[in-house]
PDB file of N, CA and C in Angstrom:
ATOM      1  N   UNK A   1       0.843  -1.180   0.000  1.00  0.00           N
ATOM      2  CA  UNK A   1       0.000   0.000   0.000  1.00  0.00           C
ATOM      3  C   UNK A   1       0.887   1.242   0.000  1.00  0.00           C
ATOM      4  N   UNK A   2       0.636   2.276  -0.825  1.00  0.00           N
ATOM      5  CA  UNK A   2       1.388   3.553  -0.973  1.00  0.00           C
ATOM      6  C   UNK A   2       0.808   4.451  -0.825  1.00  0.00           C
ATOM      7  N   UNK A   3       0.589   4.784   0.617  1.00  0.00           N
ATOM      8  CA  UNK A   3       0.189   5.706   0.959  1.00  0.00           C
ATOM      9  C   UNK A   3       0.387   7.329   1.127  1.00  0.00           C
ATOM     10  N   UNK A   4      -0.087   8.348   0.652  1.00  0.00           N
ATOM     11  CA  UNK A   4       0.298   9.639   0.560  1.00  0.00           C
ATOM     12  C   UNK A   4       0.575  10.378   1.973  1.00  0.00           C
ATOM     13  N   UNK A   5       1.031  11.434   1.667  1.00  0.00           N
ATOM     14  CA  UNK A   5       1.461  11.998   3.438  1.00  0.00           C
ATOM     15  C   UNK A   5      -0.170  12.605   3.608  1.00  0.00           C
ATOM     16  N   UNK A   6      -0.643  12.549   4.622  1.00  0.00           N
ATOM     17  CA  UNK A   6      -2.365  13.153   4.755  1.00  0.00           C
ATOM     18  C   UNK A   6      -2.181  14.547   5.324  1.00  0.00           C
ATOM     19  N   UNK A   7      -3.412  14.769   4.490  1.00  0.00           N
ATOM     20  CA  UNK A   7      -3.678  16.471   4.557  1.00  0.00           C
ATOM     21  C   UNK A   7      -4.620  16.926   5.649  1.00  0.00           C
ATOM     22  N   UNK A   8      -4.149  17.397   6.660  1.00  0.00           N
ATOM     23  CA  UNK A   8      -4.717  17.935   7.980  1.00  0.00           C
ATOM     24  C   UNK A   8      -5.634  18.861   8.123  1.00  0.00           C
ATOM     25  N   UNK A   9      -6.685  18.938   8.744  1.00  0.00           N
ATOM     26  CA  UNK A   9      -7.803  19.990   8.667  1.00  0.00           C
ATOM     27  C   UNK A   9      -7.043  20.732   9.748  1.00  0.00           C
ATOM     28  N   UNK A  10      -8.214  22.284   9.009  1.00  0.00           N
ATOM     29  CA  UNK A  10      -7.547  23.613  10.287  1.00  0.00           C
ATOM     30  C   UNK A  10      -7.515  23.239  11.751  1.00  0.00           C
ATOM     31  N   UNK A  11      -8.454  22.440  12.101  1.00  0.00           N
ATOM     32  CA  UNK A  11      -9.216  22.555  13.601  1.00  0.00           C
ATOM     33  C   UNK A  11      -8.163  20.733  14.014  1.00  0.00           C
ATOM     34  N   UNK A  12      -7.058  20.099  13.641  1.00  0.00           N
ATOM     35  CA  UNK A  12      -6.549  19.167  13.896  1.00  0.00           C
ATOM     36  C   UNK A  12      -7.309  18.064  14.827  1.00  0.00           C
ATOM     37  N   UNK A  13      -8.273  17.356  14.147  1.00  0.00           N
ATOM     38  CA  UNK A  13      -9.352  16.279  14.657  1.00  0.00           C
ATOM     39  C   UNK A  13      -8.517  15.036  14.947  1.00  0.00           C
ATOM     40  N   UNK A  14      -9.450  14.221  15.786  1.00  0.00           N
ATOM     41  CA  UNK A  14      -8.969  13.114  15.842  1.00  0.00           C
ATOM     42  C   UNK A  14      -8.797  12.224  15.032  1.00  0.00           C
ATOM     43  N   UNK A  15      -9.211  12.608  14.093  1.00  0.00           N
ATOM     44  CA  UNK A  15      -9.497  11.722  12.838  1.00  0.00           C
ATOM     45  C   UNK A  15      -7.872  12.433  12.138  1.00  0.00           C
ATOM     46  N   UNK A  16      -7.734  13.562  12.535  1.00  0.00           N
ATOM     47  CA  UNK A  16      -6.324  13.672  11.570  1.00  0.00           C
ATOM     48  C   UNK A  16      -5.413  12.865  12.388  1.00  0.00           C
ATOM     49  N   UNK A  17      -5.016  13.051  14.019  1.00  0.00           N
ATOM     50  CA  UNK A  17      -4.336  11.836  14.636  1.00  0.00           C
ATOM     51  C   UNK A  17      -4.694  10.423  13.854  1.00  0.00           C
ATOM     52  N   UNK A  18      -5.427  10.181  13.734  1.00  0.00           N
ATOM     53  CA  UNK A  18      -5.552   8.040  13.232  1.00  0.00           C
ATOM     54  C   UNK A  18      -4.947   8.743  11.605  1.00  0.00           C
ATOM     55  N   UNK A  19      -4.946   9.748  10.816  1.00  0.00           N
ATOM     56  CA  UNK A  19      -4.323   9.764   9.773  1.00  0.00           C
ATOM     57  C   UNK A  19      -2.798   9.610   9.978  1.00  0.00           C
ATOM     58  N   UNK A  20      -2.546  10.630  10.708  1.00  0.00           N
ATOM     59  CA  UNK A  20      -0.827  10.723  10.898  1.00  0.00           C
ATOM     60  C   UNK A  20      -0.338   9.109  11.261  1.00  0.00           C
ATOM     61  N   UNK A  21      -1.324   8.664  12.194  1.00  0.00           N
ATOM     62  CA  UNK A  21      -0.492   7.374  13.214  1.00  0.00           C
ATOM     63  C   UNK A  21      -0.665   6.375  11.913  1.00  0.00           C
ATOM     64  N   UNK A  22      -1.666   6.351  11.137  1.00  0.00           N
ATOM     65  CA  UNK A  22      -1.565   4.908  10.321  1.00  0.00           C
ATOM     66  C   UNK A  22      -0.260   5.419   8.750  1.00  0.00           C
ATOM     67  N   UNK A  23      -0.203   6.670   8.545  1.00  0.00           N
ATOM     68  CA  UNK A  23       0.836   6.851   7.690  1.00  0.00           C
ATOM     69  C   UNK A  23       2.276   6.934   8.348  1.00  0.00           C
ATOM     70  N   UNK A  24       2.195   7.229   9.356  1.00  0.00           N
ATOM     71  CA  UNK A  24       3.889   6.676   9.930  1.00  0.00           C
ATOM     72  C   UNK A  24       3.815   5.271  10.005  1.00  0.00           C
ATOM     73  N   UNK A  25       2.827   4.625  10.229  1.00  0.00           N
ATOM     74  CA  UNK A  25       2.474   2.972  10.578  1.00  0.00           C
ATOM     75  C   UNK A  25       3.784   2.583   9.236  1.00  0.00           C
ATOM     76  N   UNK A  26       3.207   2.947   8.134  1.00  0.00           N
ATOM     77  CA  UNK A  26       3.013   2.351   6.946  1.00  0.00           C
ATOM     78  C   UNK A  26       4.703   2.938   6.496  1.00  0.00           C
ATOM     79  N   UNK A  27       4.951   4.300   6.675  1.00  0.00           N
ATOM     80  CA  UNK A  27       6.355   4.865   6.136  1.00  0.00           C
ATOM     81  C   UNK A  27       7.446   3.955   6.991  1.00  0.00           C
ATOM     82  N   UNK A  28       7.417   3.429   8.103  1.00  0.00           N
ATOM     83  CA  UNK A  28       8.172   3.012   8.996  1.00  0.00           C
ATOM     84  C   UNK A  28       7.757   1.752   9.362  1.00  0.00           C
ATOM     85  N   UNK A  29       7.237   0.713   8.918  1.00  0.00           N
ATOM     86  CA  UNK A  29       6.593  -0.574   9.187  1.00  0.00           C
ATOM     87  C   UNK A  29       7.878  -1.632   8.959  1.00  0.00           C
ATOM     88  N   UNK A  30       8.613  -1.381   7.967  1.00  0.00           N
ATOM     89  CA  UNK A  30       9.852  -2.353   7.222  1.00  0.00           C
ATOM     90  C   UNK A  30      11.415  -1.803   8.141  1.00  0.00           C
ATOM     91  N   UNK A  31      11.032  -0.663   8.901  1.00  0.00           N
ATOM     92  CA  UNK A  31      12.588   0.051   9.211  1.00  0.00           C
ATOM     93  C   UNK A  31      13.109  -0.846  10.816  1.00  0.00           C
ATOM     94  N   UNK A  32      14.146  -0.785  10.258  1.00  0.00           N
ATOM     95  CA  UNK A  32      14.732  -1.476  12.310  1.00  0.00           C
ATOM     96  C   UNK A  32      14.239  -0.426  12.997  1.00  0.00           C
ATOM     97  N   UNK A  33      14.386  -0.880  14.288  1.00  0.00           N
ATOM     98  CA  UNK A  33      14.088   0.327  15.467  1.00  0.00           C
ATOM     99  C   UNK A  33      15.406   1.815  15.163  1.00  0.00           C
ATOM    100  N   UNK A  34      16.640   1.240  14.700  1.00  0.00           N
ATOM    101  CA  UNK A  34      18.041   1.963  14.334  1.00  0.00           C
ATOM    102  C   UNK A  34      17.199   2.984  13.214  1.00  0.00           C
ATOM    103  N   UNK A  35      16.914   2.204  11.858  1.00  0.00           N
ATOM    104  CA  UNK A  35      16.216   3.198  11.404  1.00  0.00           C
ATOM    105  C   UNK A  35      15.027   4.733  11.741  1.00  0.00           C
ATOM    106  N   UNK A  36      14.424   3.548  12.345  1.00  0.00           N
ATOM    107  CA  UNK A  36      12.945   4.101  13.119  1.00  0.00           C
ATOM    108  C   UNK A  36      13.591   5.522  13.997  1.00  0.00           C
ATOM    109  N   UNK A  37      14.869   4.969  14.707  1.00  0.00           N
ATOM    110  CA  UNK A  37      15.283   6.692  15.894  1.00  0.00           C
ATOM    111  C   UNK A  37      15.733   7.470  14.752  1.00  0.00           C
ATOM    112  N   UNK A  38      16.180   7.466  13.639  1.00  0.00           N
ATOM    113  CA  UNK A  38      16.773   7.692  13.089  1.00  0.00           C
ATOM    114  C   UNK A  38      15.686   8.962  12.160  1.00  0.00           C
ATOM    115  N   UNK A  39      14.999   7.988  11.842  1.00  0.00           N
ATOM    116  CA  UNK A  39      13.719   9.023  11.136  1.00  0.00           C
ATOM    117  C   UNK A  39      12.946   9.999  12.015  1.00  0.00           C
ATOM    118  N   UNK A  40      12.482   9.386  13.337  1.00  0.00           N
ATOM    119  CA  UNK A  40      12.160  10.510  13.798  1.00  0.00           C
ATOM    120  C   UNK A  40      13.025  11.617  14.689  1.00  0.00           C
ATOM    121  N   UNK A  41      14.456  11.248  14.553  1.00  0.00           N
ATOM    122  CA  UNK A  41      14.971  12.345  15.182  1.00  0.00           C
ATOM    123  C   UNK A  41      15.375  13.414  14.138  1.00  0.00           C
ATOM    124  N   UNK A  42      15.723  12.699  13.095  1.00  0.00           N
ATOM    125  CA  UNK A  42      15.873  14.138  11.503  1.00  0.00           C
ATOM    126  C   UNK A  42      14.786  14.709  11.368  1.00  0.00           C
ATOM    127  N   UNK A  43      13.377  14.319  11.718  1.00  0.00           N
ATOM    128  CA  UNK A  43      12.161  14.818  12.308  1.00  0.00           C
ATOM    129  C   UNK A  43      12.006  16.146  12.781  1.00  0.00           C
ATOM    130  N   UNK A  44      12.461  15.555  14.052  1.00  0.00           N
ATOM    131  CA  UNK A  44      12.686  16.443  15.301  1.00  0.00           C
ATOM    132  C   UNK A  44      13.773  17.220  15.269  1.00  0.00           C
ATOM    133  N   UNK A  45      14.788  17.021  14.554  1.00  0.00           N
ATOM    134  CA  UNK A  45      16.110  18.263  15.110  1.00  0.00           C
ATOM    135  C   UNK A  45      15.095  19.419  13.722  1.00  0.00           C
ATOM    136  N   UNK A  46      14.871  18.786  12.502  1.00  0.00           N
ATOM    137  CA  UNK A  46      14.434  19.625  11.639  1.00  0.00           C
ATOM    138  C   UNK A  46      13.535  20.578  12.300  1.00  0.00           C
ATOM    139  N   UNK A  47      12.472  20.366  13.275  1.00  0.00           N
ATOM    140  CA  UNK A  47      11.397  21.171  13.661  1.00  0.00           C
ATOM    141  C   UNK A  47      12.170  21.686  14.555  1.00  0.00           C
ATOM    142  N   UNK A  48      13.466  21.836  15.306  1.00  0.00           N
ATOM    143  CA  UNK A  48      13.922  22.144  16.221  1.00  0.00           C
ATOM    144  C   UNK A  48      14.268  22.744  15.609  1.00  0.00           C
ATOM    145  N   UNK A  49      15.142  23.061  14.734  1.00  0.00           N
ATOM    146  CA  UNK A  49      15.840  24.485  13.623  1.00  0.00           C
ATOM    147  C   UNK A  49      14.349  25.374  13.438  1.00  0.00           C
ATOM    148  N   UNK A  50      13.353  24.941  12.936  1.00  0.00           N
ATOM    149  CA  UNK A  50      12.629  25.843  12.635  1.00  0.00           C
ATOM    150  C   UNK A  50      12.372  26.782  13.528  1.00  0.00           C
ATOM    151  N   UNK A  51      11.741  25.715  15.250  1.00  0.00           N
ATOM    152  CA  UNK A  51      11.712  27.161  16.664  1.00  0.00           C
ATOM    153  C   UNK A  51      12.876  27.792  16.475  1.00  0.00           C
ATOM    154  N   UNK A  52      14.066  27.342  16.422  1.00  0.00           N
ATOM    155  CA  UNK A  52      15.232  28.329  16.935  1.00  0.00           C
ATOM    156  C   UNK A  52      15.352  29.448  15.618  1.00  0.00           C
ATOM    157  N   UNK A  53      14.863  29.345  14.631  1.00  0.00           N
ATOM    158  CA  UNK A  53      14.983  30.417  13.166  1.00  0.00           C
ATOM    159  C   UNK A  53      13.940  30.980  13.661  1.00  0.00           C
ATOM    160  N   UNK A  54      12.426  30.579  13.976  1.00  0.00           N
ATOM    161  CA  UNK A  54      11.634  31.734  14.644  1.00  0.00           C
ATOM    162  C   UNK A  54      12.214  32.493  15.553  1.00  0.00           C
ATOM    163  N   UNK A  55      12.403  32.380  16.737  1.00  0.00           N
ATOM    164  CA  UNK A  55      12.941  32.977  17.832  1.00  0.00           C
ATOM    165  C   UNK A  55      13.889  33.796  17.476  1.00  0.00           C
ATOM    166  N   UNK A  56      14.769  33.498  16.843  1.00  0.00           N
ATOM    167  CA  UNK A  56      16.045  34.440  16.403  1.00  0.00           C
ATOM    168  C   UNK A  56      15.159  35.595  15.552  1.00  0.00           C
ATOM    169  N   UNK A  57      14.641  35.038  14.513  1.00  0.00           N
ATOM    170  CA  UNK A  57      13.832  36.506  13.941  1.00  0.00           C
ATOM    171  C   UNK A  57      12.377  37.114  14.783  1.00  0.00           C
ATOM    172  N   UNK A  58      11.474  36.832  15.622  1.00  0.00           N
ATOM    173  CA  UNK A  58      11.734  37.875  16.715  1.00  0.00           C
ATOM    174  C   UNK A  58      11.990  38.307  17.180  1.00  0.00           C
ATOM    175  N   UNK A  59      13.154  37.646  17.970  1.00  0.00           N
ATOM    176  CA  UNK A  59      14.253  38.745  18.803  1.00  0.00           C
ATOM    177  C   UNK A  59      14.668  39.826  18.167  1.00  0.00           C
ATOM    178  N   UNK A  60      15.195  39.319  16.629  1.00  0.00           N
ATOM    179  CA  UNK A  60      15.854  40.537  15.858  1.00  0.00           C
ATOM    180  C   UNK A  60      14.346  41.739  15.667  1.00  0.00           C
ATOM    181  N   UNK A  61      13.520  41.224  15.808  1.00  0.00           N
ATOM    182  CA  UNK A  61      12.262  42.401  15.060  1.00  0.00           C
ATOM    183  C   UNK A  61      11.996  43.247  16.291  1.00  0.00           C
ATOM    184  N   UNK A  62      12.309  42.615  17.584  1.00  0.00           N
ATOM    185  CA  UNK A  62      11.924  43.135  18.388  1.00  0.00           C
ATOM    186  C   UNK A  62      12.829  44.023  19.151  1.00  0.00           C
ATOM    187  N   UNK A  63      14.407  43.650  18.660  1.00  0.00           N
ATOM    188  CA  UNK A  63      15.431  44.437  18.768  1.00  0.00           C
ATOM    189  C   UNK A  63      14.904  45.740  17.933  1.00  0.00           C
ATOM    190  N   UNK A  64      14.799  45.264  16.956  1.00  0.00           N
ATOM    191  CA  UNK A  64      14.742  46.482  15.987  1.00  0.00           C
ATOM    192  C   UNK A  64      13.500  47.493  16.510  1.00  0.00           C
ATOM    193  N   UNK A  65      12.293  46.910  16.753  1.00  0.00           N
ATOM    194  CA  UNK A  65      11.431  47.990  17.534  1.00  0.00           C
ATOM    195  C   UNK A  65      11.536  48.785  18.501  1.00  0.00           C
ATOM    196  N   UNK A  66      12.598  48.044  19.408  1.00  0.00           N
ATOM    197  CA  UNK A  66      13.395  48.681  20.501  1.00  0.00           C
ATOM    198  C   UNK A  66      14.330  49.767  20.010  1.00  0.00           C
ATOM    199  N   UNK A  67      15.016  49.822  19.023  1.00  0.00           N
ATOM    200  CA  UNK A  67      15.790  50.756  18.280  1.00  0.00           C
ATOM    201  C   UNK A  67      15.226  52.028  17.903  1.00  0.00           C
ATOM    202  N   UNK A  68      13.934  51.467  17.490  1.00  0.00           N
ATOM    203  CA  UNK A  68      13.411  53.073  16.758  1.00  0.00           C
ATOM    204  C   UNK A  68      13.007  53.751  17.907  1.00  0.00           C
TER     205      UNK A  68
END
């Protein structure tokens, strides 16, 4: 089965949880557990760059409001 990545409603239902959980089921069903940390930590450091690139460009905007 080749399943697509699922498309999430605004209001994140439970029904989008049983989407997410049965498409990781399926992306990660064949991987060792080695694999498995593996995928979700390139996951996770990725979303971890993203907070820290937010934060840095507030700070800077908010530096800058402080400036004027």
């Amino acid at each position: 089965m080749n399943l697509e990545k699922p498309i999430l409603s605004p209001d994140f239902t439970i029904e989008d949880i049983h989407k997410l959980r049965e498409y990781n089921y399926y992306v990660t069903r064949n991987m060792t557990v080695h694999e498995q940390m593996e995928y979700y930590n390139a996951g996770g450091r990725a979303f971890q760059k993203e907070i820290e690139e937010e934060r840095m460009r507030r700070k800077q905007e908010e530096n800058a409001d402080n400036n004027q």
